[in-house]
PDB file of N, CA and C in Angstrom:
ATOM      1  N   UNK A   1       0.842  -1.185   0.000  1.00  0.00           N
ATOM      2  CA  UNK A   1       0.000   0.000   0.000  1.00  0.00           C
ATOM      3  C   UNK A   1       0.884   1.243   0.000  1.00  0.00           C
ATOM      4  N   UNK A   2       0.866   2.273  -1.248  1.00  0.00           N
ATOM      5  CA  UNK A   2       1.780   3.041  -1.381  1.00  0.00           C
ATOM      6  C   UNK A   2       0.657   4.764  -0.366  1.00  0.00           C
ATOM      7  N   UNK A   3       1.326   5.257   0.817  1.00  0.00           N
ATOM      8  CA  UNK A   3       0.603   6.177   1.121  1.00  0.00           C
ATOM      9  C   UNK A   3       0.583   7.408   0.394  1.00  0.00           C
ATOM     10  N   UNK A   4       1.565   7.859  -0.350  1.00  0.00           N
ATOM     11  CA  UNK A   4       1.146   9.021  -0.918  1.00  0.00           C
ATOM     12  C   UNK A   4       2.721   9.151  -2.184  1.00  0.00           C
ATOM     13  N   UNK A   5       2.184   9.686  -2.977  1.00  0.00           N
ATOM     14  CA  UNK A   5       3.505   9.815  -4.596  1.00  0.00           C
ATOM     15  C   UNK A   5       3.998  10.653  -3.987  1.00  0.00           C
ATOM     16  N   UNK A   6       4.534  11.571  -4.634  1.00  0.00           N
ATOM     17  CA  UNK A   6       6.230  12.276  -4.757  1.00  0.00           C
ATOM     18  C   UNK A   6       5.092  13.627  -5.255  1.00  0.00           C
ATOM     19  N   UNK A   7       5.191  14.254  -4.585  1.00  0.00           N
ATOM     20  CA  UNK A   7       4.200  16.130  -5.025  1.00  0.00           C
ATOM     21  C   UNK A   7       4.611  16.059  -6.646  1.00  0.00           C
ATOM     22  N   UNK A   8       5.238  15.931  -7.536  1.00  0.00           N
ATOM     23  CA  UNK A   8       5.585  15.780  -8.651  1.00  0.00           C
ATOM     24  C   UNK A   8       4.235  16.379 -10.135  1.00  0.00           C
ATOM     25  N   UNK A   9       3.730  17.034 -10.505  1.00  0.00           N
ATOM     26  CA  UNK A   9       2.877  17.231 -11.393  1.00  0.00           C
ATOM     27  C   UNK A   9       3.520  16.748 -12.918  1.00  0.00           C
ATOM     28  N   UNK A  10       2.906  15.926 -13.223  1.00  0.00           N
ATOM     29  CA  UNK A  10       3.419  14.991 -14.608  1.00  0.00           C
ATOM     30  C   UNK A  10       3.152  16.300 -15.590  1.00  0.00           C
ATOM     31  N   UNK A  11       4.086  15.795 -17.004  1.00  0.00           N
ATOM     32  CA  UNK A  11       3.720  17.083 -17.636  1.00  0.00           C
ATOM     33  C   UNK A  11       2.431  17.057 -18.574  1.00  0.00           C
ATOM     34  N   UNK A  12       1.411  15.904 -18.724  1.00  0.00           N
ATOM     35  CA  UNK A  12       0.631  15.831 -19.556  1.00  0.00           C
ATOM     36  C   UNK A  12      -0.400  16.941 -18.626  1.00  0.00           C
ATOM     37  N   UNK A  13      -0.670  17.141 -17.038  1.00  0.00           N
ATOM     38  CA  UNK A  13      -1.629  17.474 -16.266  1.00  0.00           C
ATOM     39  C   UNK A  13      -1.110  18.646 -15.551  1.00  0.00           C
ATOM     40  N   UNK A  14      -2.079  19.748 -15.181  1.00  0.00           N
ATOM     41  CA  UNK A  14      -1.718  20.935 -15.022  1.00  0.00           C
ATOM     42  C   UNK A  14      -1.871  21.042 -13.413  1.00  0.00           C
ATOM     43  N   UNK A  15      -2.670  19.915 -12.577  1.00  0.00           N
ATOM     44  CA  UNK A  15      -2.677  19.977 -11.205  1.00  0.00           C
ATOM     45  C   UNK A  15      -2.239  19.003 -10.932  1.00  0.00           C
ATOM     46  N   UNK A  16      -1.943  18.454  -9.177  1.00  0.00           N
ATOM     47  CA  UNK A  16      -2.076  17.362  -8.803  1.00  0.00           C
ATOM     48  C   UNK A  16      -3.261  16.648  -8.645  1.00  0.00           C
ATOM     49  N   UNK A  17      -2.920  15.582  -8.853  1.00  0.00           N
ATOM     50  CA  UNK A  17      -4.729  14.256  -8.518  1.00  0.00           C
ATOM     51  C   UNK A  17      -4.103  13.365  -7.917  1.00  0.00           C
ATOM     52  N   UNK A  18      -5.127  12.953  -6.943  1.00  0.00           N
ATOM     53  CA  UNK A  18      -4.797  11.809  -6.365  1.00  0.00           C
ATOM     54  C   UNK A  18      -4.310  12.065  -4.836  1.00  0.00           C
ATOM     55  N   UNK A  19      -3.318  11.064  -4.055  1.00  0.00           N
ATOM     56  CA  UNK A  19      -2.880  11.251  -3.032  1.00  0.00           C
ATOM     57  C   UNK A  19      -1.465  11.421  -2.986  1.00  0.00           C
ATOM     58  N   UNK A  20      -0.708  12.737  -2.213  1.00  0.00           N
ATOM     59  CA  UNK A  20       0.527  12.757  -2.771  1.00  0.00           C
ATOM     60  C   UNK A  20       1.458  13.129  -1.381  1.00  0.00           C
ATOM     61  N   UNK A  21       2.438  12.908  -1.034  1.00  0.00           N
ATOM     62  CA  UNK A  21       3.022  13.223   0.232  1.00  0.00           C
ATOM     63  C   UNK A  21       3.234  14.753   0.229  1.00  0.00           C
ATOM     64  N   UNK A  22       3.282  15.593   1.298  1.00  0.00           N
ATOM     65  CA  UNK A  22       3.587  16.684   1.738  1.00  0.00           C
ATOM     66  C   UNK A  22       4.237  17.207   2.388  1.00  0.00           C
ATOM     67  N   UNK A  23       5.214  17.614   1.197  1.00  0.00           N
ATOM     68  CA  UNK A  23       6.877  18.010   1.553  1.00  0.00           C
ATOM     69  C   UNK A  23       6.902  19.004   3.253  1.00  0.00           C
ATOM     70  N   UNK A  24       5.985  19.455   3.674  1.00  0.00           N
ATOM     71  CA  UNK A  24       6.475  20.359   4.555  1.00  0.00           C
ATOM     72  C   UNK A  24       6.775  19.947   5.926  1.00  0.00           C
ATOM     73  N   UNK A  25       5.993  19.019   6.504  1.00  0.00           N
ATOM     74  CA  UNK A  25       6.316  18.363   7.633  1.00  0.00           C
ATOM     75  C   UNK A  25       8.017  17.683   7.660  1.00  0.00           C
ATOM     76  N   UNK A  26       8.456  17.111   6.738  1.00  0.00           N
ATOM     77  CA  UNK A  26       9.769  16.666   6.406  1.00  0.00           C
ATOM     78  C   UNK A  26      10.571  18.077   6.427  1.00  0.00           C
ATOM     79  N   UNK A  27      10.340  19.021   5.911  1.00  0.00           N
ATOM     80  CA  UNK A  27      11.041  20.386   6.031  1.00  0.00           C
ATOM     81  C   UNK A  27      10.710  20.938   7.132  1.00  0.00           C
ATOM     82  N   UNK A  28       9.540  20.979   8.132  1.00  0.00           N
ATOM     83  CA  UNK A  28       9.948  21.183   9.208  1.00  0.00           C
ATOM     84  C   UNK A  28      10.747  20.447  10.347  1.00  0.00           C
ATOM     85  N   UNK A  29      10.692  19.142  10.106  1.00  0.00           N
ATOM     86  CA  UNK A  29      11.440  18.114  10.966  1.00  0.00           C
ATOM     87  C   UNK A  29      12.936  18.715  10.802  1.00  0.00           C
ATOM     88  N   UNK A  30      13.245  18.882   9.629  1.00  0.00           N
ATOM     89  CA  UNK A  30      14.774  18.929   9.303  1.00  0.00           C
ATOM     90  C   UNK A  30      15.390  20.464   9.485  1.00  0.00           C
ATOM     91  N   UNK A  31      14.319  21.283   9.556  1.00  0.00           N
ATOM     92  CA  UNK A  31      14.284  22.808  10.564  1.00  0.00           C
ATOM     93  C   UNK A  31      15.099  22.818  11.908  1.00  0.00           C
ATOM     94  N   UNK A  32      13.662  21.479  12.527  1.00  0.00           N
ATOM     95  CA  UNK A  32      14.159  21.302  14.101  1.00  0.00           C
ATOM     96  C   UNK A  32      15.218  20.893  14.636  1.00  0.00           C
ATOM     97  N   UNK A  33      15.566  20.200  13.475  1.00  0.00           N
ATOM     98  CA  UNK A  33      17.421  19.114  13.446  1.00  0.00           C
ATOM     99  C   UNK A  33      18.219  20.355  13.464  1.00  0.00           C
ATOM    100  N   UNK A  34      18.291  21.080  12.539  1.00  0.00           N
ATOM    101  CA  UNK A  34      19.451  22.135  12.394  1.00  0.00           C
ATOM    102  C   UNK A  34      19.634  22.869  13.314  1.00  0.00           C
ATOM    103  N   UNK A  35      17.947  23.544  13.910  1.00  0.00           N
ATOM    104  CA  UNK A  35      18.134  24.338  15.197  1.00  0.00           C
ATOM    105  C   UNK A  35      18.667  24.052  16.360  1.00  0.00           C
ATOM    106  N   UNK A  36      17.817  22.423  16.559  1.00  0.00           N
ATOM    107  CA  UNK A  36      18.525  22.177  17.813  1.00  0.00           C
ATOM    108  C   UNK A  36      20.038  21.900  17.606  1.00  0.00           C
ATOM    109  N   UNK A  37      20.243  21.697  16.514  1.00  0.00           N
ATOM    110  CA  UNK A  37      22.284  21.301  16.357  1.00  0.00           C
ATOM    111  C   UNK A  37      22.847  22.663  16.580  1.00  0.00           C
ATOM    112  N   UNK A  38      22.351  23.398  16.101  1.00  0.00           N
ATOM    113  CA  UNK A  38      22.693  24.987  16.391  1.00  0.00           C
ATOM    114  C   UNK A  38      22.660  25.274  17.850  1.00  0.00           C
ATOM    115  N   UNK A  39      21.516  25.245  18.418  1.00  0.00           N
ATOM    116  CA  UNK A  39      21.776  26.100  19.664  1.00  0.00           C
ATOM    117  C   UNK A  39      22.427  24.837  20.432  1.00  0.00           C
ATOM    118  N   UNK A  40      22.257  23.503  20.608  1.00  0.00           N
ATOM    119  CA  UNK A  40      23.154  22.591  21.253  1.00  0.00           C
ATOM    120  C   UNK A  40      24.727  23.098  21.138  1.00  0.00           C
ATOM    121  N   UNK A  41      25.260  23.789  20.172  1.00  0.00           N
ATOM    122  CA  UNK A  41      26.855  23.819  19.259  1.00  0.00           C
ATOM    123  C   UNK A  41      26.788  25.297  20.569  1.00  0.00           C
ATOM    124  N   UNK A  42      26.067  25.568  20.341  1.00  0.00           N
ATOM    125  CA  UNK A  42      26.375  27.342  21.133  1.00  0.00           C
ATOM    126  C   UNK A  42      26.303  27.032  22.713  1.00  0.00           C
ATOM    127  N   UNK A  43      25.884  26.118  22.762  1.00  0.00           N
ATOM    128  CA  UNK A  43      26.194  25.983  24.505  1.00  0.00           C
ATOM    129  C   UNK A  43      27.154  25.272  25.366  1.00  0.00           C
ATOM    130  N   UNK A  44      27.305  24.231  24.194  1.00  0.00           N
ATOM    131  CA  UNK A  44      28.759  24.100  24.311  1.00  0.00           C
ATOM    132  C   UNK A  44      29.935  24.998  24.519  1.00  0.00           C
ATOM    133  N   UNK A  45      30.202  25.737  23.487  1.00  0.00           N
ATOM    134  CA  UNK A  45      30.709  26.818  23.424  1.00  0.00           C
ATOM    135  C   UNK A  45      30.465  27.890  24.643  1.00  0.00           C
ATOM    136  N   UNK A  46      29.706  28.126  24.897  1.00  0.00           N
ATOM    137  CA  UNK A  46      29.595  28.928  25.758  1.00  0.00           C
ATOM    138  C   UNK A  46      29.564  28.475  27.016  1.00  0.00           C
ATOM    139  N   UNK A  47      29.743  27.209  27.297  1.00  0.00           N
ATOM    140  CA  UNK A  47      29.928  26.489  28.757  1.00  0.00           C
ATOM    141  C   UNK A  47      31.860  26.168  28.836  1.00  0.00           C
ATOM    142  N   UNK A  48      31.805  26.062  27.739  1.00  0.00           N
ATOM    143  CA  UNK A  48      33.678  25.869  27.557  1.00  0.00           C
ATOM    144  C   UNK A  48      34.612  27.496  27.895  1.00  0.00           C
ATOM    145  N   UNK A  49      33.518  28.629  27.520  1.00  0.00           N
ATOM    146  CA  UNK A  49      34.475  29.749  27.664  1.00  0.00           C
ATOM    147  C   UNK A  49      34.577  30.262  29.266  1.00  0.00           C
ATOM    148  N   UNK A  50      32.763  30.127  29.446  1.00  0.00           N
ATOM    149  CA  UNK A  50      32.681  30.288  31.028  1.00  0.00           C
ATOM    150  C   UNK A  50      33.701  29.439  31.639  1.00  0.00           C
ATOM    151  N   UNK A  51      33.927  27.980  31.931  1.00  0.00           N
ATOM    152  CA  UNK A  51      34.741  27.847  32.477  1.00  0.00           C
ATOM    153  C   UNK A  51      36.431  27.921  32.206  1.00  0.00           C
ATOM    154  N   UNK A  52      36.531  27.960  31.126  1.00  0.00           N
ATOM    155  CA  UNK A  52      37.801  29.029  30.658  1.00  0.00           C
ATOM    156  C   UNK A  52      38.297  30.212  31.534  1.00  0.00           C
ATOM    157  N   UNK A  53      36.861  31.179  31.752  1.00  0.00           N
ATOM    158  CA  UNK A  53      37.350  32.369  32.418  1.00  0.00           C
ATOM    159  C   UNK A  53      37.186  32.268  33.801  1.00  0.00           C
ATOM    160  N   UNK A  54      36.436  31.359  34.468  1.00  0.00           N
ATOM    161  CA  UNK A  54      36.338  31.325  35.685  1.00  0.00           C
ATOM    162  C   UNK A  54      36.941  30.210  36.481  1.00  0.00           C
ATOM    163  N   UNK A  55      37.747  29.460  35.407  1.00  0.00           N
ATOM    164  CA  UNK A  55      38.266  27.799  36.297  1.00  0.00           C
ATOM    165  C   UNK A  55      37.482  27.039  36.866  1.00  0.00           C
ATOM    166  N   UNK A  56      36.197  27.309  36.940  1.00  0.00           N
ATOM    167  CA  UNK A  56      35.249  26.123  37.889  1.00  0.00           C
ATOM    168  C   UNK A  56      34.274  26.329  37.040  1.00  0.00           C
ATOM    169  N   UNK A  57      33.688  24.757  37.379  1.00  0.00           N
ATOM    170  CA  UNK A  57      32.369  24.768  36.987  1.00  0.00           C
ATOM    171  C   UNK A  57      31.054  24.168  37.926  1.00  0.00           C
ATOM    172  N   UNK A  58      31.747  24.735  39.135  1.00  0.00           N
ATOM    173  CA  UNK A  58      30.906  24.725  40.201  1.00  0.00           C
ATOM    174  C   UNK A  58      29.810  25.333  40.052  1.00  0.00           C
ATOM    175  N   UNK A  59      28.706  25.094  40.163  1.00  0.00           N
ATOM    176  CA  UNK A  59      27.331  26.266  40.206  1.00  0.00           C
ATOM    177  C   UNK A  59      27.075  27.271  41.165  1.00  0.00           C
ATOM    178  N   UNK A  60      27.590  26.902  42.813  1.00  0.00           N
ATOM    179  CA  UNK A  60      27.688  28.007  43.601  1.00  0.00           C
ATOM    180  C   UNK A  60      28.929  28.725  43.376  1.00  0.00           C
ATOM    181  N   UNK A  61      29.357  28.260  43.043  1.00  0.00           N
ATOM    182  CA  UNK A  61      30.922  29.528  42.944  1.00  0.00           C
ATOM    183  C   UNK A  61      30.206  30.501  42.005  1.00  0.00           C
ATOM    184  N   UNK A  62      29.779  29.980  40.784  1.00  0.00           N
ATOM    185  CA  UNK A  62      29.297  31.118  39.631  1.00  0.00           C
ATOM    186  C   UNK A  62      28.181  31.715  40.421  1.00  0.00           C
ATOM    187  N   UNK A  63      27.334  31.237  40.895  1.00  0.00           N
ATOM    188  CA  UNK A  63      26.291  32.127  41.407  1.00  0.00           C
ATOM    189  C   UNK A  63      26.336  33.567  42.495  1.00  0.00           C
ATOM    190  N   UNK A  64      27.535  32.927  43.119  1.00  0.00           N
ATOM    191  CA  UNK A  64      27.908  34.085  43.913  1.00  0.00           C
ATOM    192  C   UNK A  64      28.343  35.033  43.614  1.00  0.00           C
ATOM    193  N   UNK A  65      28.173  36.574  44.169  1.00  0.00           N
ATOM    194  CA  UNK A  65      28.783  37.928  43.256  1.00  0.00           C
ATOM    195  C   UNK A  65      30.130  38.379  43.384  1.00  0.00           C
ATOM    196  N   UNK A  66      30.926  38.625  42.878  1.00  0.00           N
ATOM    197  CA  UNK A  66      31.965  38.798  42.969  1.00  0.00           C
ATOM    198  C   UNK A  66      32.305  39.887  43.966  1.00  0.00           C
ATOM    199  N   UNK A  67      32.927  39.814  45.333  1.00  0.00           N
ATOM    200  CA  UNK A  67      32.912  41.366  46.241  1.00  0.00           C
ATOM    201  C   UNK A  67      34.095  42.062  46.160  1.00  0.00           C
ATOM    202  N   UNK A  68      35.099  41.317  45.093  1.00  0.00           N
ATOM    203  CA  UNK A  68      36.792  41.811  44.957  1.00  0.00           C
ATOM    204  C   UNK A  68      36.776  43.530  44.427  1.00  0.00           C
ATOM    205  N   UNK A  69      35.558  44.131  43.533  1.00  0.00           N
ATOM    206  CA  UNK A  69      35.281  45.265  42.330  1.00  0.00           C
ATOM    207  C   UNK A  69      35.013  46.266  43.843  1.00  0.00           C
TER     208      UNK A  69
END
């Protein structure tokens, strides 16, 4: 049982007929892939510099305010 063709309009016919898959759900899936690879890549990054500049990656150390300024 084939669920749906290829969006494809043959060239004898000027619309689609019939039942045909719909490209957009697949283009949004592959949206959500990139984004989340994106902001996953940036927090990395930005968890590597924080502790770069601060040597710990303790959570109370960062939370506390600095009283040295």
């Amino acid at each position: 049982m084939t669920r749906g063709k290829p969006p494809i309009i043959p060239e004898a016919e000027k619309t689609l007929t019939g039942v045909y898959a719909d490209p957009v759900p697949q283009a949004l899936i592959l949206t959500a892939i990139v984004i989340s690879f994106g902001l996953q890549s940036f927090a990395i990054v930005l968890l590597k510099r924080v502790h770069a500049l601060v040597q710990t990656d303790d959570l109370n150390q960062l939370n506390t305010p600095d009283t040295s300024i």
